[in-house]
PDB file of N, CA and C in Angstrom:
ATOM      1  N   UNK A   1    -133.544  -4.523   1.585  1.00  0.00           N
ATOM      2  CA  UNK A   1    -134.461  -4.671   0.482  1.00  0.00           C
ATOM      3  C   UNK A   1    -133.797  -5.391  -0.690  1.00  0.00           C
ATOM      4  N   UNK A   2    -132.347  -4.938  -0.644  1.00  0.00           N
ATOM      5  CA  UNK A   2    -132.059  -5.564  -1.603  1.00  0.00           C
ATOM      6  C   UNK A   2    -131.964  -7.280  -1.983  1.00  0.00           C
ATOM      7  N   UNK A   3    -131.261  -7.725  -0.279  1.00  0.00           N
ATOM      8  CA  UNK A   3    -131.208  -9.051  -0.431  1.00  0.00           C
ATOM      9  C   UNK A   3    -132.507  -9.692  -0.524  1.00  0.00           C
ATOM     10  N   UNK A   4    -133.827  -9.220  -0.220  1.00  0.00           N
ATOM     11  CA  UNK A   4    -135.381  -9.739  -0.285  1.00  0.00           C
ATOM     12  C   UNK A   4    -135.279 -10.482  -1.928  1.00  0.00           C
ATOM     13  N   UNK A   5    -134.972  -8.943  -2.549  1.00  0.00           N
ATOM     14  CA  UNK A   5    -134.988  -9.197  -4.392  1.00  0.00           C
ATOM     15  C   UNK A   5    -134.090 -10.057  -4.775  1.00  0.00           C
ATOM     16  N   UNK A   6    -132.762 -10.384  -4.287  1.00  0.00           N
ATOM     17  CA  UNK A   6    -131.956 -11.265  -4.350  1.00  0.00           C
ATOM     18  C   UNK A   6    -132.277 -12.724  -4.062  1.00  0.00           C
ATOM     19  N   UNK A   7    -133.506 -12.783  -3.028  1.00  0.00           N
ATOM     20  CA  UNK A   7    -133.622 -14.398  -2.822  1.00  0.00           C
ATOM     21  C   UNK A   7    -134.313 -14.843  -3.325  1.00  0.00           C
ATOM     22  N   UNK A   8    -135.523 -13.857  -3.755  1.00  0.00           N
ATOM     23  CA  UNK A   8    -136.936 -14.079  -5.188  1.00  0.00           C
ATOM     24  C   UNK A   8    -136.403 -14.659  -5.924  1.00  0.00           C
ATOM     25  N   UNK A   9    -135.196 -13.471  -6.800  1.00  0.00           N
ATOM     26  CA  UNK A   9    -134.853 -13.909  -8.071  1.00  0.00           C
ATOM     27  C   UNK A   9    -133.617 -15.261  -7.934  1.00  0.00           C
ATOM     28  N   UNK A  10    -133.304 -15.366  -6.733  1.00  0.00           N
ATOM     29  CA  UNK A  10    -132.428 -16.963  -6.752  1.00  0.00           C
ATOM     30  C   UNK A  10    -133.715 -18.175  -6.622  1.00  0.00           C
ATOM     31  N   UNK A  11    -134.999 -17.981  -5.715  1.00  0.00           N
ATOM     32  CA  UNK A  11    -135.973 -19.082  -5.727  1.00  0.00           C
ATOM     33  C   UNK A  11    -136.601 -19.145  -7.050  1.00  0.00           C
ATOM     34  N   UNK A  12    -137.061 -18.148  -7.723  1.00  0.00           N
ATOM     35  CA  UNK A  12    -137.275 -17.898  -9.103  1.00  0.00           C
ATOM     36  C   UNK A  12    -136.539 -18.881 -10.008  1.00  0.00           C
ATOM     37  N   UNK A  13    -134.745 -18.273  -9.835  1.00  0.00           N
ATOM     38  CA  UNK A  13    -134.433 -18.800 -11.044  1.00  0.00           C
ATOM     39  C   UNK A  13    -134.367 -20.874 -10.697  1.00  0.00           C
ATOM     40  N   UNK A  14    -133.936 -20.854  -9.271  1.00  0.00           N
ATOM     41  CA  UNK A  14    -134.017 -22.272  -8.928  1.00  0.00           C
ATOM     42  C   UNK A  14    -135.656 -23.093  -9.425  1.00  0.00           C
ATOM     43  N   UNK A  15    -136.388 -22.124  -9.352  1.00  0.00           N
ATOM     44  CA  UNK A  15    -137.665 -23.259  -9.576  1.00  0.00           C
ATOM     45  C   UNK A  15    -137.732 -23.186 -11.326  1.00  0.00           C
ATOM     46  N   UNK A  16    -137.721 -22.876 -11.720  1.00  0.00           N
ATOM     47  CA  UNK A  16    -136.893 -22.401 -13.276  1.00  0.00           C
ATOM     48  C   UNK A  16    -136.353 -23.761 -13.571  1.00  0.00           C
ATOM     49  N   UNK A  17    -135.041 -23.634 -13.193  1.00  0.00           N
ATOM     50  CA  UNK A  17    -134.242 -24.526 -13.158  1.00  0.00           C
ATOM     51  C   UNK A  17    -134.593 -26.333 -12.823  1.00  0.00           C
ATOM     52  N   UNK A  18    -135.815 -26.328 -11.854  1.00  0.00           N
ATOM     53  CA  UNK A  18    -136.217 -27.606 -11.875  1.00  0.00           C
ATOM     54  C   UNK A  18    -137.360 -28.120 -12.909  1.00  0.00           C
ATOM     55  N   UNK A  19    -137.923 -26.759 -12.926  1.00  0.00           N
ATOM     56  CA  UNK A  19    -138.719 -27.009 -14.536  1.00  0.00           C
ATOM     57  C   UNK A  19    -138.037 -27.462 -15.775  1.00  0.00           C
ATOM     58  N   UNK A  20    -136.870 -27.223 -15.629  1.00  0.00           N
ATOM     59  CA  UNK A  20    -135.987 -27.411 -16.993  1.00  0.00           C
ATOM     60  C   UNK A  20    -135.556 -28.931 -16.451  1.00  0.00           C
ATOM     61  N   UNK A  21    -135.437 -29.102 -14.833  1.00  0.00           N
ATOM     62  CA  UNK A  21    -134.671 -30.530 -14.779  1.00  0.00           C
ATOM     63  C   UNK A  21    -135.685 -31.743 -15.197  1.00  0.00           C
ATOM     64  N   UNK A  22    -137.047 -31.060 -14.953  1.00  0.00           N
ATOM     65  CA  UNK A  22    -138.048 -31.795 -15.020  1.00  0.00           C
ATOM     66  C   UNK A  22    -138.461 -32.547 -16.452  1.00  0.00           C
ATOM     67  N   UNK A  23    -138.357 -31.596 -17.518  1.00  0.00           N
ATOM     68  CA  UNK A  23    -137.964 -31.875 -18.608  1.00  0.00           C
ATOM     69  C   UNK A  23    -136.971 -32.966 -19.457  1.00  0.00           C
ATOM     70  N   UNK A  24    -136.038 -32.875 -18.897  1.00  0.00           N
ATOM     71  CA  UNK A  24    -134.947 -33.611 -19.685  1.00  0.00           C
ATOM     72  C   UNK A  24    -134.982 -34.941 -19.773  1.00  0.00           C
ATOM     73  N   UNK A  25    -135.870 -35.825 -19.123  1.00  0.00           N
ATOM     74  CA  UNK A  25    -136.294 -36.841 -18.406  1.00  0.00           C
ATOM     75  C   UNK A  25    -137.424 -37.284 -19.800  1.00  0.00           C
ATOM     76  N   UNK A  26    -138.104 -35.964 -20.516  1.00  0.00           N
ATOM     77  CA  UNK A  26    -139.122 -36.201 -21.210  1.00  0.00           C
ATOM     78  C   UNK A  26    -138.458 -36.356 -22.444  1.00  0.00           C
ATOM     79  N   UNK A  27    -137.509 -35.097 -22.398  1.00  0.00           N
ATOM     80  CA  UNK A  27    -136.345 -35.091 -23.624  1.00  0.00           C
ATOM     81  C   UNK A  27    -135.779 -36.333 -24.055  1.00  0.00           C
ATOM     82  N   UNK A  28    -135.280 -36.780 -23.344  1.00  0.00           N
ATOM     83  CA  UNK A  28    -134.086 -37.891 -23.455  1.00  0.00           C
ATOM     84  C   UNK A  28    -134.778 -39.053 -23.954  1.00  0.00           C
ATOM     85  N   UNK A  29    -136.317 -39.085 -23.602  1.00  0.00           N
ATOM     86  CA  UNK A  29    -137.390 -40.757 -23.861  1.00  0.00           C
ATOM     87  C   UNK A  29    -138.132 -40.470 -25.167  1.00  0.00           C
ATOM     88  N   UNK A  30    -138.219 -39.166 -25.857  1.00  0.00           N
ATOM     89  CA  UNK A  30    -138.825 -38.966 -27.097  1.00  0.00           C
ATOM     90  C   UNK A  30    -140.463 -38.461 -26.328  1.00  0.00           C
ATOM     91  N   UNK A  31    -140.830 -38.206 -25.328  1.00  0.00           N
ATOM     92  CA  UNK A  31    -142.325 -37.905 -24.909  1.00  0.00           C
ATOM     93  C   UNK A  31    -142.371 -36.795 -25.280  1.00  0.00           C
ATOM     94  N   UNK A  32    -141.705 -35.502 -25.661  1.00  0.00           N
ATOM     95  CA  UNK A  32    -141.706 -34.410 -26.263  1.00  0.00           C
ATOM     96  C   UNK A  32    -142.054 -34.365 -27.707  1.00  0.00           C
ATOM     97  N   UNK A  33    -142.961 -33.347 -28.490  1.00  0.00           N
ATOM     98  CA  UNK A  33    -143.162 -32.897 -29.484  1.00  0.00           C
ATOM     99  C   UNK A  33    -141.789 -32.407 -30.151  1.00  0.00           C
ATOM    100  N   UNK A  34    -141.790 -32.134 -31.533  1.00  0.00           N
ATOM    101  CA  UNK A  34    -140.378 -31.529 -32.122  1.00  0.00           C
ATOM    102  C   UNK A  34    -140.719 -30.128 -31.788  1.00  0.00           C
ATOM    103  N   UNK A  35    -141.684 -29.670 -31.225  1.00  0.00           N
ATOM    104  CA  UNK A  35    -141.387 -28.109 -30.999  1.00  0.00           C
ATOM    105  C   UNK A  35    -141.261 -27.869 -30.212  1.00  0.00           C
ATOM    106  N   UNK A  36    -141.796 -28.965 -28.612  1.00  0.00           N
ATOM    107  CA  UNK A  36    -141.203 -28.758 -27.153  1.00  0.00           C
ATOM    108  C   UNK A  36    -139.781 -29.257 -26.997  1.00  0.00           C
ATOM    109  N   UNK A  37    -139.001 -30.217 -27.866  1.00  0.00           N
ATOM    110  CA  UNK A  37    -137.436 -30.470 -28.212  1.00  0.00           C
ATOM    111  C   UNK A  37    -136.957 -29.157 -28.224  1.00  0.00           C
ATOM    112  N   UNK A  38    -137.453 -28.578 -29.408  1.00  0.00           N
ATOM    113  CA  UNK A  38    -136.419 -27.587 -29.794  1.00  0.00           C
ATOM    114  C   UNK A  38    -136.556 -26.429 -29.046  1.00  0.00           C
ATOM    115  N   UNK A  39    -137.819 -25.944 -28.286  1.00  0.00           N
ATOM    116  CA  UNK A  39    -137.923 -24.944 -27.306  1.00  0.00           C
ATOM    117  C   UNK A  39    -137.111 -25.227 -26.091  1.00  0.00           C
ATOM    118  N   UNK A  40    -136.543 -26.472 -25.590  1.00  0.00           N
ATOM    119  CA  UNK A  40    -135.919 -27.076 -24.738  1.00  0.00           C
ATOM    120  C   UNK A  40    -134.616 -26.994 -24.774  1.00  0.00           C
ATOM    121  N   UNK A  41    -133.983 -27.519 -26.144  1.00  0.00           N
ATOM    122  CA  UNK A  41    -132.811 -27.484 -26.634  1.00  0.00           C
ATOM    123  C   UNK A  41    -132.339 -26.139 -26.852  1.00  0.00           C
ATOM    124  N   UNK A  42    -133.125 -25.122 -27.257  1.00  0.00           N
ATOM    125  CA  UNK A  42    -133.087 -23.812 -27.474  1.00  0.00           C
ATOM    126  C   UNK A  42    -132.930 -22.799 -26.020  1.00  0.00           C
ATOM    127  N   UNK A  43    -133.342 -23.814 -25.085  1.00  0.00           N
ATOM    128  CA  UNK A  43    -133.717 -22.947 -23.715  1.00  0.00           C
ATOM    129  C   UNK A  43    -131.881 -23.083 -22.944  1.00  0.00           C
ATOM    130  N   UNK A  44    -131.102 -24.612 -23.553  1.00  0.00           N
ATOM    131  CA  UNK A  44    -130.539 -24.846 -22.813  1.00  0.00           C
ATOM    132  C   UNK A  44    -129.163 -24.278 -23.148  1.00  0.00           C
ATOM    133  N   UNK A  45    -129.482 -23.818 -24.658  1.00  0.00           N
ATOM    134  CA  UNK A  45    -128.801 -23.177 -25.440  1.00  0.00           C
ATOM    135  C   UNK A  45    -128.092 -21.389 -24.893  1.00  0.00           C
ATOM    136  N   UNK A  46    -129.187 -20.924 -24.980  1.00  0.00           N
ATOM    137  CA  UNK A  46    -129.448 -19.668 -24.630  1.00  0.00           C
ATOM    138  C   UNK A  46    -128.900 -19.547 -22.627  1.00  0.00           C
ATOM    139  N   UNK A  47    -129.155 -20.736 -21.921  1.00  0.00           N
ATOM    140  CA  UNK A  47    -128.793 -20.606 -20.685  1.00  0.00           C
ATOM    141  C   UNK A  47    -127.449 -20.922 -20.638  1.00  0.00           C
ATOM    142  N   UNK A  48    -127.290 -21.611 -21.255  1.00  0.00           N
ATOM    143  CA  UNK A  48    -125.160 -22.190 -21.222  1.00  0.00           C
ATOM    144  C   UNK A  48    -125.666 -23.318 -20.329  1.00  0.00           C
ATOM    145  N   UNK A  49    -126.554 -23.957 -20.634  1.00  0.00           N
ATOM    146  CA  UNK A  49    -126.434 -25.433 -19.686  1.00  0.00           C
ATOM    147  C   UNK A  49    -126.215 -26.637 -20.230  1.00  0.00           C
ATOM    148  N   UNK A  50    -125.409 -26.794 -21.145  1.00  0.00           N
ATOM    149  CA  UNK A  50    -125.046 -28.217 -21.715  1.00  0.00           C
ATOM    150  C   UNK A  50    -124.615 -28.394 -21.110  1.00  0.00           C
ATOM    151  N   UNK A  51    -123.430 -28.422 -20.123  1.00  0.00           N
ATOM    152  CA  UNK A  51    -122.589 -28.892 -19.490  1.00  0.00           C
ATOM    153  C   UNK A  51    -123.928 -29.686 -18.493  1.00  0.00           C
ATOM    154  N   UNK A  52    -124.632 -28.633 -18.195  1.00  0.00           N
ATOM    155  CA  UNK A  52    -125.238 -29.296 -16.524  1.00  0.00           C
ATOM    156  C   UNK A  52    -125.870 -30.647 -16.821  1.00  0.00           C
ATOM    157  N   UNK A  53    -126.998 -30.544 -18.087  1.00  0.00           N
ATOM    158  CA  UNK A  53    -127.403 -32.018 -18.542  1.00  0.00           C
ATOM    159  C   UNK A  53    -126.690 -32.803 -19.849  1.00  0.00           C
ATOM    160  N   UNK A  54    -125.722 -32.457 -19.790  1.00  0.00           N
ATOM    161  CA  UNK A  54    -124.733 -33.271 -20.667  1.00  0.00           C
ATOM    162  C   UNK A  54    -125.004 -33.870 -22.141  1.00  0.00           C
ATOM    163  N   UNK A  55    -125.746 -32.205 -22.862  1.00  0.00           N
ATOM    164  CA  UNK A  55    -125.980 -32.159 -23.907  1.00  0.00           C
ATOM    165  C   UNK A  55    -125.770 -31.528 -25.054  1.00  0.00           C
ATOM    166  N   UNK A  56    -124.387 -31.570 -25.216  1.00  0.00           N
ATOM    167  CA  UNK A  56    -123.710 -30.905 -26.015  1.00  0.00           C
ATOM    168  C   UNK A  56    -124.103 -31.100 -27.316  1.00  0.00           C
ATOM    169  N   UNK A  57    -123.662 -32.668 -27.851  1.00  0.00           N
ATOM    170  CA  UNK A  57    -124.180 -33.495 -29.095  1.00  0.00           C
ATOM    171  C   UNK A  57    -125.567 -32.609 -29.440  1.00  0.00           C
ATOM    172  N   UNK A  58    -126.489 -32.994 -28.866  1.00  0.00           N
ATOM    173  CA  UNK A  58    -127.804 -33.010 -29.004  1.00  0.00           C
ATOM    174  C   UNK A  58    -128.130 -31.503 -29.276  1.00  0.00           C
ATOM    175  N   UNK A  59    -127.137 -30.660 -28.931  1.00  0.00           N
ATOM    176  CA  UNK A  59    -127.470 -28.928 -29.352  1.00  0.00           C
ATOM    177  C   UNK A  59    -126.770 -28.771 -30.351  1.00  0.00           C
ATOM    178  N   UNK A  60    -125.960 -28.994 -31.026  1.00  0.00           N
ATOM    179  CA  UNK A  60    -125.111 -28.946 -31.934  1.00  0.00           C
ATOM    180  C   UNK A  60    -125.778 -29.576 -32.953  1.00  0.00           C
ATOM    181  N   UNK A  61    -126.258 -30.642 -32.484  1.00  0.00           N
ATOM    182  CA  UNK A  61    -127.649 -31.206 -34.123  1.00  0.00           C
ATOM    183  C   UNK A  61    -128.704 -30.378 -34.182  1.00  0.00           C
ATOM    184  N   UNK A  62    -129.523 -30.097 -32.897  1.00  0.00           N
ATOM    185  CA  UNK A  62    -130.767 -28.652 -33.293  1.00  0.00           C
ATOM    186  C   UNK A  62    -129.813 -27.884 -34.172  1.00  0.00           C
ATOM    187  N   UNK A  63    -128.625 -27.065 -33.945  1.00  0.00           N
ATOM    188  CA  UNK A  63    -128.347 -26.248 -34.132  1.00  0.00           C
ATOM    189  C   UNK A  63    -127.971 -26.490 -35.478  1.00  0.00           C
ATOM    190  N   UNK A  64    -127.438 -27.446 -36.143  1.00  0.00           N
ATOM    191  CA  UNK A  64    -126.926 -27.493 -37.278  1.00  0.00           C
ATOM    192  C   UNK A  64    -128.084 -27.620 -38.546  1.00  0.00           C
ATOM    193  N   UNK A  65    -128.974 -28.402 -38.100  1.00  0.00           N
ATOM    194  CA  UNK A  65    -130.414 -28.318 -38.686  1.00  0.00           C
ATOM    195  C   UNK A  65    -131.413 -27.459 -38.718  1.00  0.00           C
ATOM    196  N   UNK A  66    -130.873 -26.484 -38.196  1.00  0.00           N
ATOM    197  CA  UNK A  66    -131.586 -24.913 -38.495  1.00  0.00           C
ATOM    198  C   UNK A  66    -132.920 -25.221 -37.540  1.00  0.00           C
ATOM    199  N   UNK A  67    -132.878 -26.074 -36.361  1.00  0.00           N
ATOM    200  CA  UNK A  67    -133.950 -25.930 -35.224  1.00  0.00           C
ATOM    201  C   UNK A  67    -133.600 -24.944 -34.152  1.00  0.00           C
ATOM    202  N   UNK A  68    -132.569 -24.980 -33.812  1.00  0.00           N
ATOM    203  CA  UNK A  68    -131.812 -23.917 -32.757  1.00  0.00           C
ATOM    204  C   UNK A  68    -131.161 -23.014 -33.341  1.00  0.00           C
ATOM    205  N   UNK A  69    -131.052 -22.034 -32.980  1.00  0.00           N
ATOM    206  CA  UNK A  69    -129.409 -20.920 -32.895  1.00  0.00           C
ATOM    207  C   UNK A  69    -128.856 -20.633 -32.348  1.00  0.00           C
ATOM    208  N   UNK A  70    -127.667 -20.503 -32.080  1.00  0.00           N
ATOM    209  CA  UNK A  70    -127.070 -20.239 -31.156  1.00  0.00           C
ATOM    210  C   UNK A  70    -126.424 -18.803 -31.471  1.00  0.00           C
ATOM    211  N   UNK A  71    -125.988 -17.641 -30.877  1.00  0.00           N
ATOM    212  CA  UNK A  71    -125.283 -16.461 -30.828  1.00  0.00           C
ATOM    213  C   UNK A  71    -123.912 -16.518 -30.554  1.00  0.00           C
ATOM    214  N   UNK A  72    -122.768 -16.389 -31.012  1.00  0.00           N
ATOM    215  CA  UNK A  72    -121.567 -16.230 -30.160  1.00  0.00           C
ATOM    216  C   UNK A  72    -121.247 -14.907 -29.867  1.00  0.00           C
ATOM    217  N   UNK A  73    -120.752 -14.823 -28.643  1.00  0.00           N
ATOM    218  CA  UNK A  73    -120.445 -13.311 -27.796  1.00  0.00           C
ATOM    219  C   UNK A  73    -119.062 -13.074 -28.033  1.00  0.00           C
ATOM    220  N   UNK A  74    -117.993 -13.709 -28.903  1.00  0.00           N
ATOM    221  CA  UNK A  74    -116.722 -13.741 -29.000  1.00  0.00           C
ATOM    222  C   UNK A  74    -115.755 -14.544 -28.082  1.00  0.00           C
ATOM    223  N   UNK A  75    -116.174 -14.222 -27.046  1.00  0.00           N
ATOM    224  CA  UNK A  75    -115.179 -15.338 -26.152  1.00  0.00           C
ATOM    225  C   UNK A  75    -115.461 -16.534 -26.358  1.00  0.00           C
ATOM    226  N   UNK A  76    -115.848 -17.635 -27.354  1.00  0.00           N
ATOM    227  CA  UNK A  76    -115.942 -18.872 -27.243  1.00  0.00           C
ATOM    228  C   UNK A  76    -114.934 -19.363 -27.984  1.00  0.00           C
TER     229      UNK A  76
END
């Protein structure tokens, strides 16, 4: 039973994950609103995925402009 819940929540988070890939495509060309940006930028924030779409810059400006926040947990 357990691994059942285990493969939901991996197809889950994978289709998740292509929703977000699906996005960045919109991100990157300006077809986004400033509030679907920053719900985006905010999403990628909160997931630790700069690295994956190589948007570090671009969270660090939401963030500095009081569109994003970010939390630190201490280990950073």
């Amino acid at each position: 039973m357990v691994s059942v819940w285990q493969s939901n929540t991996c197809f889950e988070s994978s289709k998740y994950l292509q929703e977000l890939d699906n996005f960045l495509p919109k991100f990157l060309s300006g077809e986004l609103s400033m509030e679907d940006q920053a719900r985006f930028i905010q999403t990628v924030i909160d997931l630790d995925l700069q690295d994956r779409y190589d948007l570090h810059q671009e969270c660090k400006y939401f963030v500095l402009e009081g569109l994003c926040y970010e939390v630190f947990l201490g280990d950073d």
